[in-house]
PDB file of N, CA and C in Angstrom:
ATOM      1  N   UNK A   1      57.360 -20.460   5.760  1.00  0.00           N
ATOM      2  CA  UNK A   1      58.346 -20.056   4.782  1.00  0.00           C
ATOM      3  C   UNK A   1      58.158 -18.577   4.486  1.00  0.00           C
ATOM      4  N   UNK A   2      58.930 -17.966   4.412  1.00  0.00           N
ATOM      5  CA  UNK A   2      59.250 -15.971   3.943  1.00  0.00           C
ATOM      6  C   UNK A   2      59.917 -16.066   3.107  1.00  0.00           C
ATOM      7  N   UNK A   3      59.116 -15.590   1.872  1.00  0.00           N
ATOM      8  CA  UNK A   3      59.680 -15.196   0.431  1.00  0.00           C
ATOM      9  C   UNK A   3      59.912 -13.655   0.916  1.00  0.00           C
ATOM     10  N   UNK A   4      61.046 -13.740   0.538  1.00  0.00           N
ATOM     11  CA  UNK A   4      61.703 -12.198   0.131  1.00  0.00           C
ATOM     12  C   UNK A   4      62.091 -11.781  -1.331  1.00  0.00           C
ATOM     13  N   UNK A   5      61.323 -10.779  -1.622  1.00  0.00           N
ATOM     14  CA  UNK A   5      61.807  -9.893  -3.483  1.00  0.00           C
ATOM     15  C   UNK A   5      62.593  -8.858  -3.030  1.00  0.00           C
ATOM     16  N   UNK A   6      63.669  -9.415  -3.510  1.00  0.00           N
ATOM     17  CA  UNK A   6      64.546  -8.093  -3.415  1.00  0.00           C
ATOM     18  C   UNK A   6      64.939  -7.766  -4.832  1.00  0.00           C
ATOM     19  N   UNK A   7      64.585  -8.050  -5.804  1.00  0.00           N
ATOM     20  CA  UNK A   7      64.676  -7.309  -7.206  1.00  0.00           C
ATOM     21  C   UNK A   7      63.658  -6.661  -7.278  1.00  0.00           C
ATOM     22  N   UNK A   8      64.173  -5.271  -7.569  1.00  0.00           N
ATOM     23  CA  UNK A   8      63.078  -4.410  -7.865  1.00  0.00           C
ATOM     24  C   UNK A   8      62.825  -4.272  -9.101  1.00  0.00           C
ATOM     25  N   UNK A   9      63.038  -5.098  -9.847  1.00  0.00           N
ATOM     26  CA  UNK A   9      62.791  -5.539 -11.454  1.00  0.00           C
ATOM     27  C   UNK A   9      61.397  -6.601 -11.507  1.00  0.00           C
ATOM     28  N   UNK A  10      61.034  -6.739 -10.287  1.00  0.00           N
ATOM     29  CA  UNK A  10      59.843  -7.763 -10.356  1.00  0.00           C
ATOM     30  C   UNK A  10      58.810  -6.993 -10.394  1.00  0.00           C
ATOM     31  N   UNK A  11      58.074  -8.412 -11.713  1.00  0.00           N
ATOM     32  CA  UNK A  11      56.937  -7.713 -12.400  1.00  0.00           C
ATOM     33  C   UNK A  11      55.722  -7.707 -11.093  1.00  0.00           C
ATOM     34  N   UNK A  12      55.732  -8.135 -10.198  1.00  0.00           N
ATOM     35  CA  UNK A  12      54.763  -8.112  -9.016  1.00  0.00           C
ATOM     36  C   UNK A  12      55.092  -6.925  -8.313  1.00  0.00           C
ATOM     37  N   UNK A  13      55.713  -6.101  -8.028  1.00  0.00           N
ATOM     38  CA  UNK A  13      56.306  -4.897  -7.688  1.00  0.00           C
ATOM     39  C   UNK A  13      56.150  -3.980  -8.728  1.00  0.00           C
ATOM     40  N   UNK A  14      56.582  -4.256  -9.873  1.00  0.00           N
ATOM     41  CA  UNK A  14      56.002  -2.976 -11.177  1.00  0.00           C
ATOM     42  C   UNK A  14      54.612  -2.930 -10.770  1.00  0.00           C
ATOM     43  N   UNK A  15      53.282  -4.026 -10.797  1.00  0.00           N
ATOM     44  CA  UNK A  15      52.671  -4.152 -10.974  1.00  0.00           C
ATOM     45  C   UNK A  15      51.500  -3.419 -10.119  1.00  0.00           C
ATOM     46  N   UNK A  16      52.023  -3.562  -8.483  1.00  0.00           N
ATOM     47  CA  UNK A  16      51.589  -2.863  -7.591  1.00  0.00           C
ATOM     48  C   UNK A  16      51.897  -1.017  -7.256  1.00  0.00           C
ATOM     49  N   UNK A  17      53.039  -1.337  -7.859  1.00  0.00           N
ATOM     50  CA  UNK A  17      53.478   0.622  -7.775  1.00  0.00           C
ATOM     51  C   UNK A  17      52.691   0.996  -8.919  1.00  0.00           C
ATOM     52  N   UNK A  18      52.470   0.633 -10.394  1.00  0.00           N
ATOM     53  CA  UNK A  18      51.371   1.271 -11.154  1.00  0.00           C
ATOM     54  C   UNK A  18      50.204   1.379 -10.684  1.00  0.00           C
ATOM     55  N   UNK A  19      49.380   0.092  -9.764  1.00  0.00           N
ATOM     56  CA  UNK A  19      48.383   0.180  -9.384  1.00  0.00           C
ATOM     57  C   UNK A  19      48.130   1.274  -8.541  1.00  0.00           C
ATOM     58  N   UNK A  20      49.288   1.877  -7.628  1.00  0.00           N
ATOM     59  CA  UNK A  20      48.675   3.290  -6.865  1.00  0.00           C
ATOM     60  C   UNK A  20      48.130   4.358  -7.685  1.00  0.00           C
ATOM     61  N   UNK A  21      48.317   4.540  -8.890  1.00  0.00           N
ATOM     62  CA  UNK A  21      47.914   5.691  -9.932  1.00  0.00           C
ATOM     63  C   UNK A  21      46.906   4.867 -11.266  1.00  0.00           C
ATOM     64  N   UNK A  22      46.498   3.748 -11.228  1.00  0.00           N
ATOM     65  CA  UNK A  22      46.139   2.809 -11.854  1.00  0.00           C
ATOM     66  C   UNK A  22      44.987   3.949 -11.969  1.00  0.00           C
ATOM     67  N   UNK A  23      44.355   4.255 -13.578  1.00  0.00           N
ATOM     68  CA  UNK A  23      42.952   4.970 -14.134  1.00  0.00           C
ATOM     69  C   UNK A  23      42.868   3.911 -15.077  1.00  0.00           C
ATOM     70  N   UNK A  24      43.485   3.081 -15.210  1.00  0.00           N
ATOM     71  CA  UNK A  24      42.752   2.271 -16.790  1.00  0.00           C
ATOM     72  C   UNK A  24      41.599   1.962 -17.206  1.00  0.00           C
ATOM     73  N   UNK A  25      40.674   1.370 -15.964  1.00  0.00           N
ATOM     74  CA  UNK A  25      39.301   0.944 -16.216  1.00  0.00           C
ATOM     75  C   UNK A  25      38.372   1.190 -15.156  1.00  0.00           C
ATOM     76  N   UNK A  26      38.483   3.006 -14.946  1.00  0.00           N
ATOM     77  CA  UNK A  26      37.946   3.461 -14.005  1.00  0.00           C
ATOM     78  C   UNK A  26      38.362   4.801 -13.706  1.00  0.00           C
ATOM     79  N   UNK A  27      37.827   6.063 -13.266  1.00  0.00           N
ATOM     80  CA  UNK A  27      38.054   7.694 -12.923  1.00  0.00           C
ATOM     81  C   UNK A  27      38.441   7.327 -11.835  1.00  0.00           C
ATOM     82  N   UNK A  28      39.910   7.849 -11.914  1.00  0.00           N
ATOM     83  CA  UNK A  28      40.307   8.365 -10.331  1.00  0.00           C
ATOM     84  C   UNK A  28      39.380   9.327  -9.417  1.00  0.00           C
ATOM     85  N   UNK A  29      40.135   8.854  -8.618  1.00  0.00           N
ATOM     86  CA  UNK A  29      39.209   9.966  -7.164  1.00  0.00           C
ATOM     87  C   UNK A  29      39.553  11.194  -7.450  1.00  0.00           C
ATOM     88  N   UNK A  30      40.013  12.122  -7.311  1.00  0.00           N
ATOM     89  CA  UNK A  30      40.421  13.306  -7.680  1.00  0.00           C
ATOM     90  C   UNK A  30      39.461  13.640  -8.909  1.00  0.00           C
ATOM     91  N   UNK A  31      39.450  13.132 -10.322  1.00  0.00           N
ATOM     92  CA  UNK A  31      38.641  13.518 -11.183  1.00  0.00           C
ATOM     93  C   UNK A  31      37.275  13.448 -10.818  1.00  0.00           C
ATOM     94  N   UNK A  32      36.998  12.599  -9.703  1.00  0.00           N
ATOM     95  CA  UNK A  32      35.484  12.262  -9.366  1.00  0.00           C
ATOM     96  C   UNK A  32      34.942  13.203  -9.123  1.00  0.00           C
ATOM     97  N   UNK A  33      35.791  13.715  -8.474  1.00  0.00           N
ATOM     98  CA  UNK A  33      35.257  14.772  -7.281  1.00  0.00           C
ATOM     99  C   UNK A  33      35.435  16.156  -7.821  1.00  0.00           C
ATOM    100  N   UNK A  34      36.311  16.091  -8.650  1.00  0.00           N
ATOM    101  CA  UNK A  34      36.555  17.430  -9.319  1.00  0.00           C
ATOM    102  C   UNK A  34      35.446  18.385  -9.566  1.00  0.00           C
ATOM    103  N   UNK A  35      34.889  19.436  -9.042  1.00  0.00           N
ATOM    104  CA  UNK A  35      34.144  20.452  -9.413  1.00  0.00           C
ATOM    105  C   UNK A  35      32.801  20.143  -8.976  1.00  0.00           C
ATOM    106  N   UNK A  36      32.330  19.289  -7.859  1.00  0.00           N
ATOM    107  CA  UNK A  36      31.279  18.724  -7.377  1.00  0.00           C
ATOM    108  C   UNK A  36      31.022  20.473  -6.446  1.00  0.00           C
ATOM    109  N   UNK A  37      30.297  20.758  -6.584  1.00  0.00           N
ATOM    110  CA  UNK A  37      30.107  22.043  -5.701  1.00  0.00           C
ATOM    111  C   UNK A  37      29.558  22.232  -4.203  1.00  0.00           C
ATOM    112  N   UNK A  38      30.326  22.857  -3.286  1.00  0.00           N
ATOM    113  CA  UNK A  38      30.405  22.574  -2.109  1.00  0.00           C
ATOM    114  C   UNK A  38      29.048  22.905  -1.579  1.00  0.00           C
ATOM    115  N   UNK A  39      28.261  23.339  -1.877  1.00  0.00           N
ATOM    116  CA  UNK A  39      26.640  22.771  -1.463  1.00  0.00           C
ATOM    117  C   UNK A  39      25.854  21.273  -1.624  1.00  0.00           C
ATOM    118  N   UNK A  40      26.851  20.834  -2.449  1.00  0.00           N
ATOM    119  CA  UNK A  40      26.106  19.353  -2.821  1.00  0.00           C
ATOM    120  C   UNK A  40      27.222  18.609  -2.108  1.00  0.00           C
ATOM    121  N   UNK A  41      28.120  19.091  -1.455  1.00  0.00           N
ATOM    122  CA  UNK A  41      28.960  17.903  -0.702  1.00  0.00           C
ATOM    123  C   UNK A  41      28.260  16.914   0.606  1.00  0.00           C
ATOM    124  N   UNK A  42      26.941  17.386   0.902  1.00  0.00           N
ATOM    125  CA  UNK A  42      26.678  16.808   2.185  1.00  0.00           C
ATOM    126  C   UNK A  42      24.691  16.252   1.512  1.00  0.00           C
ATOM    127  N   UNK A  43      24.493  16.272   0.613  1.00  0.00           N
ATOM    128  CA  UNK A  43      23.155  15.960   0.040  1.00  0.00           C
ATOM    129  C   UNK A  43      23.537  14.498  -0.730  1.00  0.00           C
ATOM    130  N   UNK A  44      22.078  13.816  -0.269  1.00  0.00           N
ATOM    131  CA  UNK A  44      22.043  12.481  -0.528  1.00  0.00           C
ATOM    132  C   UNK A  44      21.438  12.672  -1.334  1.00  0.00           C
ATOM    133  N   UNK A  45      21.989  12.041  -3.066  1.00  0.00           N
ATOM    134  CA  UNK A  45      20.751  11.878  -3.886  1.00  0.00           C
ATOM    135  C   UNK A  45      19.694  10.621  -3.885  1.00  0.00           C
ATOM    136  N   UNK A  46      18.726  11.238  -4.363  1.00  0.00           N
ATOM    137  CA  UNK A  46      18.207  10.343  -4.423  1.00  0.00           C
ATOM    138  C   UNK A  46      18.068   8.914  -4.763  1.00  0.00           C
ATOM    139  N   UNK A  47      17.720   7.704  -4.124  1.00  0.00           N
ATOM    140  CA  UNK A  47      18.372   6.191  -4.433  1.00  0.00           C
ATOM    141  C   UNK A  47      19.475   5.777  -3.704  1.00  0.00           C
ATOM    142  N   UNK A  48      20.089   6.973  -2.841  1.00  0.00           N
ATOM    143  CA  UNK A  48      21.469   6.517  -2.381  1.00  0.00           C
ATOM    144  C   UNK A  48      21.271   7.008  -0.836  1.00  0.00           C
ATOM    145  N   UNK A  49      21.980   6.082  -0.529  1.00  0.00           N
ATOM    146  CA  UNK A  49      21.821   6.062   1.518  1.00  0.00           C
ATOM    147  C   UNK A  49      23.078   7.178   1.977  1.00  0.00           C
ATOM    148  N   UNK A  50      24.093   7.216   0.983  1.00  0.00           N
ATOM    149  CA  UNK A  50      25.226   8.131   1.428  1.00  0.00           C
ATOM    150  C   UNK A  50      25.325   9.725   0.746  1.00  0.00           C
ATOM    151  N   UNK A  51      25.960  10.841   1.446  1.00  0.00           N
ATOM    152  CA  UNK A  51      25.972  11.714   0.197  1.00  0.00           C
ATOM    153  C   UNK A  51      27.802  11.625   0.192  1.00  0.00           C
ATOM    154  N   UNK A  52      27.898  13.005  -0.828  1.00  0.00           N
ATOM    155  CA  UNK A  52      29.662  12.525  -1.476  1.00  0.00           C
ATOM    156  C   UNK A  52      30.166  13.071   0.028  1.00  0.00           C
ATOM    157  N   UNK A  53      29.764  13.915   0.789  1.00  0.00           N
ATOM    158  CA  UNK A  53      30.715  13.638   1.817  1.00  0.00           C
ATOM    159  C   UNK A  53      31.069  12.683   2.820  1.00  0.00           C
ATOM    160  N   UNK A  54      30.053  11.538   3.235  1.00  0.00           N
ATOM    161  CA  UNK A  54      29.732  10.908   4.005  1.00  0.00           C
ATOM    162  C   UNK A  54      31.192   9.494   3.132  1.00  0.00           C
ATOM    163  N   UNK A  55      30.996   9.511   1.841  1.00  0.00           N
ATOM    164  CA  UNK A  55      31.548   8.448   1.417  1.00  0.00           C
ATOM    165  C   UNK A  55      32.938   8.841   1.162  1.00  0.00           C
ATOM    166  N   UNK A  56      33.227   9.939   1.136  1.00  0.00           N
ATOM    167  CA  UNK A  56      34.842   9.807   1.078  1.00  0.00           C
ATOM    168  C   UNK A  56      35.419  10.216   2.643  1.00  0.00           C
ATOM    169  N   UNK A  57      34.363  10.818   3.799  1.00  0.00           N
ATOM    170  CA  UNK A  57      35.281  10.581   4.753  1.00  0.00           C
ATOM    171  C   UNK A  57      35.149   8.916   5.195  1.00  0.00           C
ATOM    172  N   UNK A  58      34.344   8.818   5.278  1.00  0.00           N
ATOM    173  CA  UNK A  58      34.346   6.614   5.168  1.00  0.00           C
ATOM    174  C   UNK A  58      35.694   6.312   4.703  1.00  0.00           C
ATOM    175  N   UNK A  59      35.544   6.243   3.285  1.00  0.00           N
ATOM    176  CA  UNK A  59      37.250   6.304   2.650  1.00  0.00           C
ATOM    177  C   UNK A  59      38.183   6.472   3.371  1.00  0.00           C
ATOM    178  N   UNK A  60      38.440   7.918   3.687  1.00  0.00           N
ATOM    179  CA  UNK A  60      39.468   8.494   4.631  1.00  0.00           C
ATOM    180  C   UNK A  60      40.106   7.530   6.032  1.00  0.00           C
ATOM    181  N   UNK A  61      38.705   7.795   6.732  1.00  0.00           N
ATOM    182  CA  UNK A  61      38.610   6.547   7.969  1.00  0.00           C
ATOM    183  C   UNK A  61      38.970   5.517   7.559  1.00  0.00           C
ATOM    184  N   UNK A  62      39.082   4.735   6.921  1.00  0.00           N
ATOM    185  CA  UNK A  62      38.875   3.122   6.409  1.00  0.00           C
ATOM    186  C   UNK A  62      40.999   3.059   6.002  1.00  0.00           C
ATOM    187  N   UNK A  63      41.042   3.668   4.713  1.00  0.00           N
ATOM    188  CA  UNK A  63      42.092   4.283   4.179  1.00  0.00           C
ATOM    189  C   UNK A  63      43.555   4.096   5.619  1.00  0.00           C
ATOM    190  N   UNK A  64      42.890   4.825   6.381  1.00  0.00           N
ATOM    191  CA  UNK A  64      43.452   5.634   7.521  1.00  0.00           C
ATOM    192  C   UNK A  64      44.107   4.290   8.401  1.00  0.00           C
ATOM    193  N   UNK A  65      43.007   3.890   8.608  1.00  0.00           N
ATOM    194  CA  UNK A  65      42.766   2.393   9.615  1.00  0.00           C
ATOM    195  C   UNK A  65      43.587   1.529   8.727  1.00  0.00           C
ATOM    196  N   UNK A  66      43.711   1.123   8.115  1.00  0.00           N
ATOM    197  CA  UNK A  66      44.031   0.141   7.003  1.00  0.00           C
ATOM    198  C   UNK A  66      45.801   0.461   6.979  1.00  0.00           C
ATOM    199  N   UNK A  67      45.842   1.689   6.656  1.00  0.00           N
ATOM    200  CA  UNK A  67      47.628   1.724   6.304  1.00  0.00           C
ATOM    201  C   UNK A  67      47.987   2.056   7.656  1.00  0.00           C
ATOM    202  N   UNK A  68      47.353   2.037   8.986  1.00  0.00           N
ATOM    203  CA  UNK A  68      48.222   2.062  10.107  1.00  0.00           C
ATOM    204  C   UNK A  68      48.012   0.929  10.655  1.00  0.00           C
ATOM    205  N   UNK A  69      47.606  -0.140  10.033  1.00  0.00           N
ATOM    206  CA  UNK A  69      47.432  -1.617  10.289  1.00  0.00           C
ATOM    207  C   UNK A  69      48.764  -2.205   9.698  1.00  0.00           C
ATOM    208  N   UNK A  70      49.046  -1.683   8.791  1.00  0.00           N
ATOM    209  CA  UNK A  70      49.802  -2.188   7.282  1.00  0.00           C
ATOM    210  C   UNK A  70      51.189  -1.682   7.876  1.00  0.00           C
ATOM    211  N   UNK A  71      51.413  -0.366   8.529  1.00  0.00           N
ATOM    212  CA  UNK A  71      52.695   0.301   9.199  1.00  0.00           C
ATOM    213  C   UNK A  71      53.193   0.352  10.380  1.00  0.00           C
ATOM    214  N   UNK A  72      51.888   0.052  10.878  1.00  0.00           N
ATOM    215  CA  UNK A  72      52.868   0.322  12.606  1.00  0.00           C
ATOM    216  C   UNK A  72      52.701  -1.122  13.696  1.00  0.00           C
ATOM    217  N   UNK A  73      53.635  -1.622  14.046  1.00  0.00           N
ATOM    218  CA  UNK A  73      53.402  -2.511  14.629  1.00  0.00           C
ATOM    219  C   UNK A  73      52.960  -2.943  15.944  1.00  0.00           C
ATOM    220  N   UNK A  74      52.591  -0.976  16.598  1.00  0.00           N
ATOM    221  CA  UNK A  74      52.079  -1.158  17.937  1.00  0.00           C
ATOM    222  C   UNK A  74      50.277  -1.073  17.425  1.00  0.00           C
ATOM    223  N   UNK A  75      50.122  -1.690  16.453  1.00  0.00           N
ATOM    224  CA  UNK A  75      48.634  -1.239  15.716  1.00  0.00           C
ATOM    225  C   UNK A  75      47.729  -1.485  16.536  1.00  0.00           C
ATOM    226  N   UNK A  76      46.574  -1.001  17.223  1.00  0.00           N
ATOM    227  CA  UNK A  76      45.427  -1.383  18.084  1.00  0.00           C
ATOM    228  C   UNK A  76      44.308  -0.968  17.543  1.00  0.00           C
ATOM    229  N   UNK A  77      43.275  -2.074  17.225  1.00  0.00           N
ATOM    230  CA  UNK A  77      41.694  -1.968  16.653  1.00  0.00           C
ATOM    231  C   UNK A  77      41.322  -1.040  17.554  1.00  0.00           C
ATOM    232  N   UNK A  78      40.994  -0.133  17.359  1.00  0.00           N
ATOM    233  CA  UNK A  78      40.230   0.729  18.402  1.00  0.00           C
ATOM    234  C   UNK A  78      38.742   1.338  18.024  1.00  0.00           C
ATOM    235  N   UNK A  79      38.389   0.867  16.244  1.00  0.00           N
ATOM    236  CA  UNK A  79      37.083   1.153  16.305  1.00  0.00           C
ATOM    237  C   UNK A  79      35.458  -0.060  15.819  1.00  0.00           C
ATOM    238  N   UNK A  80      35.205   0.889  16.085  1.00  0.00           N
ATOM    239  CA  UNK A  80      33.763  -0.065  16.290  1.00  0.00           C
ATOM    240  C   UNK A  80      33.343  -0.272  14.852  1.00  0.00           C
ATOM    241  N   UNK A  81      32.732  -1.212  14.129  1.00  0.00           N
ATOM    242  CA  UNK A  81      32.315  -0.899  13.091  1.00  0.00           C
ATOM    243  C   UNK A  81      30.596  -1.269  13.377  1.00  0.00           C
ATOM    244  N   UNK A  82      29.893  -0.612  12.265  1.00  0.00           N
ATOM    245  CA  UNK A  82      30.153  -0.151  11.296  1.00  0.00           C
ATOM    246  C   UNK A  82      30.623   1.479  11.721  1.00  0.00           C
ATOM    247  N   UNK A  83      29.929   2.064  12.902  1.00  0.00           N
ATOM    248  CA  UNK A  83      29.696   3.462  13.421  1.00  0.00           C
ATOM    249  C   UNK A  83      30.868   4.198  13.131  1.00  0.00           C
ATOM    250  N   UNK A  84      32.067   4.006  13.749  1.00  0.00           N
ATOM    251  CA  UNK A  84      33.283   4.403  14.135  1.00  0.00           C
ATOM    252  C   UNK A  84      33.923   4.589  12.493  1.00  0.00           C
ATOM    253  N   UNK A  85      33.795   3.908  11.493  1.00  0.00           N
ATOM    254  CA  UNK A  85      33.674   4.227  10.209  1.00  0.00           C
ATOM    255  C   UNK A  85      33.463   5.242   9.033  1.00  0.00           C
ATOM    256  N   UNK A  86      31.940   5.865   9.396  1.00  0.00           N
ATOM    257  CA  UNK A  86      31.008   6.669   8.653  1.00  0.00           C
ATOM    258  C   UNK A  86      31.602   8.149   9.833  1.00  0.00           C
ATOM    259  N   UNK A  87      30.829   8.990   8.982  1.00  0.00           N
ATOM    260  CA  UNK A  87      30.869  10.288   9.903  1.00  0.00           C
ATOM    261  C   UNK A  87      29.441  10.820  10.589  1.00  0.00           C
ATOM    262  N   UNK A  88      29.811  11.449  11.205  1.00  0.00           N
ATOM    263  CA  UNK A  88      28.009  11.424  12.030  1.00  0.00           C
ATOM    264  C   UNK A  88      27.271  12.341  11.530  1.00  0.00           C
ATOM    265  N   UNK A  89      28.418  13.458  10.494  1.00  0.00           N
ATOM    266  CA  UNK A  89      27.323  14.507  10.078  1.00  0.00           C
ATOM    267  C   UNK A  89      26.922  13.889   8.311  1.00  0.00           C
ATOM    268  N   UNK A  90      26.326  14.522   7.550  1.00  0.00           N
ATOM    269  CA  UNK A  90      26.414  13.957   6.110  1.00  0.00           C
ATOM    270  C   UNK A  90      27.065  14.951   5.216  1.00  0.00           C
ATOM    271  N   UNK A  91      27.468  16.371   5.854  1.00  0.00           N
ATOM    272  CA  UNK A  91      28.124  17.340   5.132  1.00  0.00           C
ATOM    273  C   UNK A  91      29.420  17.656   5.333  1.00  0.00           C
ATOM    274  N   UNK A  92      30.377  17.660   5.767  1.00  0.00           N
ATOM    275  CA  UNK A  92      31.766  18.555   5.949  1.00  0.00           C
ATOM    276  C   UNK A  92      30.666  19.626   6.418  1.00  0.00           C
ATOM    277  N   UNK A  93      32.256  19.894   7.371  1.00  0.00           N
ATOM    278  CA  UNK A  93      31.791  21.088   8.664  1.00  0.00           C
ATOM    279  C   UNK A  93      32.420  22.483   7.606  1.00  0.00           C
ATOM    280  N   UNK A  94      33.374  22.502   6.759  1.00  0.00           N
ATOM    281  CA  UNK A  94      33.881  23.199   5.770  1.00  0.00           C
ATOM    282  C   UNK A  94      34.706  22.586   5.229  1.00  0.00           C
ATOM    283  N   UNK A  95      35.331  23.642   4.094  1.00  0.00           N
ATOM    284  CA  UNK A  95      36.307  23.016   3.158  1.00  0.00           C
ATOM    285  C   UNK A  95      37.591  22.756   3.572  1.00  0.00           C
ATOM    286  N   UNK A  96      37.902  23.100   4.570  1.00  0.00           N
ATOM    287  CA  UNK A  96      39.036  22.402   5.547  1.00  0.00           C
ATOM    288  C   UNK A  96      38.811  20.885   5.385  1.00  0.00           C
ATOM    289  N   UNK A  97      37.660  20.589   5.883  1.00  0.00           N
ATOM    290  CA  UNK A  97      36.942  19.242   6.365  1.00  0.00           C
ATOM    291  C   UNK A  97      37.244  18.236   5.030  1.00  0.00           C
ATOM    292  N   UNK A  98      36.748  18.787   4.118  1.00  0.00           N
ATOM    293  CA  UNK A  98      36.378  18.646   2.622  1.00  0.00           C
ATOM    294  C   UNK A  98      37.951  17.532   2.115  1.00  0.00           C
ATOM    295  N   UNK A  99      38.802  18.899   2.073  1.00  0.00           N
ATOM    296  CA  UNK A  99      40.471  18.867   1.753  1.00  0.00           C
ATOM    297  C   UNK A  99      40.980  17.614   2.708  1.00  0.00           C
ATOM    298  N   UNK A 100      40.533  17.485   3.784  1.00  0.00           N
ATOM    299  CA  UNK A 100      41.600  16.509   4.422  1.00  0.00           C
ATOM    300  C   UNK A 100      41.320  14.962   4.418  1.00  0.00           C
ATOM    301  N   UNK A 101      40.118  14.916   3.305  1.00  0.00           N
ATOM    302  CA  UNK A 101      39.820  13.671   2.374  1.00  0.00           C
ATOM    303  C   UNK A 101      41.178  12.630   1.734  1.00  0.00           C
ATOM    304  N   UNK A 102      40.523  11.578   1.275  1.00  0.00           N
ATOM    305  CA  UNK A 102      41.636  10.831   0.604  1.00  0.00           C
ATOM    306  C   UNK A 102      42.671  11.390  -0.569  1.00  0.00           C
ATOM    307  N   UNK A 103      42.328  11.916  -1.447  1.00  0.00           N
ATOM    308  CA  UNK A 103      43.673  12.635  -2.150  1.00  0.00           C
ATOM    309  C   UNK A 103      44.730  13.322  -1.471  1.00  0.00           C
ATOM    310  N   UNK A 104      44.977  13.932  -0.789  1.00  0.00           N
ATOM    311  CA  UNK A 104      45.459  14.659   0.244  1.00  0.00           C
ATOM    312  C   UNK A 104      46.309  13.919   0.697  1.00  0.00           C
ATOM    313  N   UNK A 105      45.950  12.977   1.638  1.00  0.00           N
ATOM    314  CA  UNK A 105      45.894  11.600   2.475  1.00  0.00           C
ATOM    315  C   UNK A 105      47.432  10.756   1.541  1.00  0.00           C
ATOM    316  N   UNK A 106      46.723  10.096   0.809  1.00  0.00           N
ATOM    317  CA  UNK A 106      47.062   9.317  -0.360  1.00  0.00           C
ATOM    318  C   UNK A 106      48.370  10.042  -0.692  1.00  0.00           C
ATOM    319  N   UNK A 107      48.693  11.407  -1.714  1.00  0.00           N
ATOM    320  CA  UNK A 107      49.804  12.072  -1.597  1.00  0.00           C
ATOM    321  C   UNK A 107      50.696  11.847  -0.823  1.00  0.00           C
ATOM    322  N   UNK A 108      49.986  12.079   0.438  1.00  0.00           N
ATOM    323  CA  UNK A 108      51.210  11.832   1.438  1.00  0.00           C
ATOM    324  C   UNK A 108      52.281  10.679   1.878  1.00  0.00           C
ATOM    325  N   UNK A 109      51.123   9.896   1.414  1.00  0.00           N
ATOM    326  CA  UNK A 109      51.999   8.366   2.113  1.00  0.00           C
ATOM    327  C   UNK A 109      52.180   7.773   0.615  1.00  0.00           C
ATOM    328  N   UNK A 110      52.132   8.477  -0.630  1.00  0.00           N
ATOM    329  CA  UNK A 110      52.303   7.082  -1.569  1.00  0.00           C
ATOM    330  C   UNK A 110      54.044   6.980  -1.719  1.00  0.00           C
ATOM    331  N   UNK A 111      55.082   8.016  -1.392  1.00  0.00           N
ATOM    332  CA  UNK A 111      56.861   8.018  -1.213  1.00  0.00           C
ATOM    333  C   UNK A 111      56.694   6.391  -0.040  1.00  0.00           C
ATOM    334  N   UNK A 112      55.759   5.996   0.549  1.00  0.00           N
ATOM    335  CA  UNK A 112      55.741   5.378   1.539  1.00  0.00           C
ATOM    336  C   UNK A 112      55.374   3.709   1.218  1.00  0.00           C
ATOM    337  N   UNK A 113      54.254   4.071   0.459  1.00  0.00           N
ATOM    338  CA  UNK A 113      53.626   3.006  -0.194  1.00  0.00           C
ATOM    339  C   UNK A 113      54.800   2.152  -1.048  1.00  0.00           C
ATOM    340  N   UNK A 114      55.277   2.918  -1.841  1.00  0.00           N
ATOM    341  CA  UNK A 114      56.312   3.070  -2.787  1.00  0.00           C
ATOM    342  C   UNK A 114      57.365   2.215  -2.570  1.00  0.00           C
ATOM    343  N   UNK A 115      57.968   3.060  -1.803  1.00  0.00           N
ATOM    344  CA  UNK A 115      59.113   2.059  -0.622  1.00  0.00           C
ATOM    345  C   UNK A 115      58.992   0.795   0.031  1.00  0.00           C
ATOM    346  N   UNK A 116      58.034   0.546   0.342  1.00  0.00           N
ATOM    347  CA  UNK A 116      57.788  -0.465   1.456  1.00  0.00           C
ATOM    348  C   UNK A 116      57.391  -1.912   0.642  1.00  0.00           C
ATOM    349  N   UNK A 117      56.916  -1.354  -1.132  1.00  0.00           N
ATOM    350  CA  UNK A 117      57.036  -2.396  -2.384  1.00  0.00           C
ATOM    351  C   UNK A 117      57.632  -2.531  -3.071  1.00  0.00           C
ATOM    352  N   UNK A 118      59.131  -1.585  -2.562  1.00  0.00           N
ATOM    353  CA  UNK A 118      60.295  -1.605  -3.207  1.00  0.00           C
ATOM    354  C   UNK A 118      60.510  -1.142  -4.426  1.00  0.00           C
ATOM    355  N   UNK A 119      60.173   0.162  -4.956  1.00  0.00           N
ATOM    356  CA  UNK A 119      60.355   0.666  -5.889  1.00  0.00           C
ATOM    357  C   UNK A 119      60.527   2.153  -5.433  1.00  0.00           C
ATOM    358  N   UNK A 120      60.661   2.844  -6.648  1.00  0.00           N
ATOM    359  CA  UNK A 120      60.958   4.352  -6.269  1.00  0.00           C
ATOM    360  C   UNK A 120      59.664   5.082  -5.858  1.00  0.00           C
ATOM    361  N   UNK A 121      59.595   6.529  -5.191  1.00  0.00           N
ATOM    362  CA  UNK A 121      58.669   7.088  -4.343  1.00  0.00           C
ATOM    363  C   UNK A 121      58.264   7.891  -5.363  1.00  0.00           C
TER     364      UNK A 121
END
């Protein structure tokens, strides 16, 4: 059976388009990261196996994999996990590297996200 919502008055559709900007019970990414200084982008603190760069290109990758699973229907698994996942260095190569993280990312496709749950972009 295929349920189709085609009211875009449904509270399951409100519910999911707030959730793309959803901060209620939790710091967005963007604020996380806000003002973390680009010497500490690739240092593991202590107690922790990842540093902040290692975990948001993960994100990115994952992110990445995930909504071209979700969009394209010629979709092909093509990576390995866990490896193919993580990044091999623990720093950004620069702030190029840095920037083309999930906020960025996210921006781009949420007119997309948007649409495809039937509400405005």
């Amino acid at each position: 059976m295929t349920l189709i919502m085609s009211d875009t008055t449904d509270p399951v559709r409100e519910h999911l388009i707030r959730a793309l900007d959803w901060q209620d019970a939790h710091v967005g990414f963007e604020k996380a990261v806000d003002g973390l200084p680009a010497d500490r982008r690739g240092l593991r603190p202590a107690g922790f196996e990842h540093s902040p760069w290692e975990l948001v290109e993960h994100l990115r990758i994952a992110l990445e994999d995930i909504l071209d699973f979700c969009v394209n229907a010629r979709y092909e698994h093509n990576l390995a996990w866990p490896d193919d996942y993580w990044p091999k260095e623990p720093a950004p190569q620069d702030d190029a590297a840095w920037m083309a993280g999930p906020p960025p990312k996210r921006a781009r496709h949420r007119p997309t996200e948007c649409r495809r749950i039937g509400g405005p972009a």
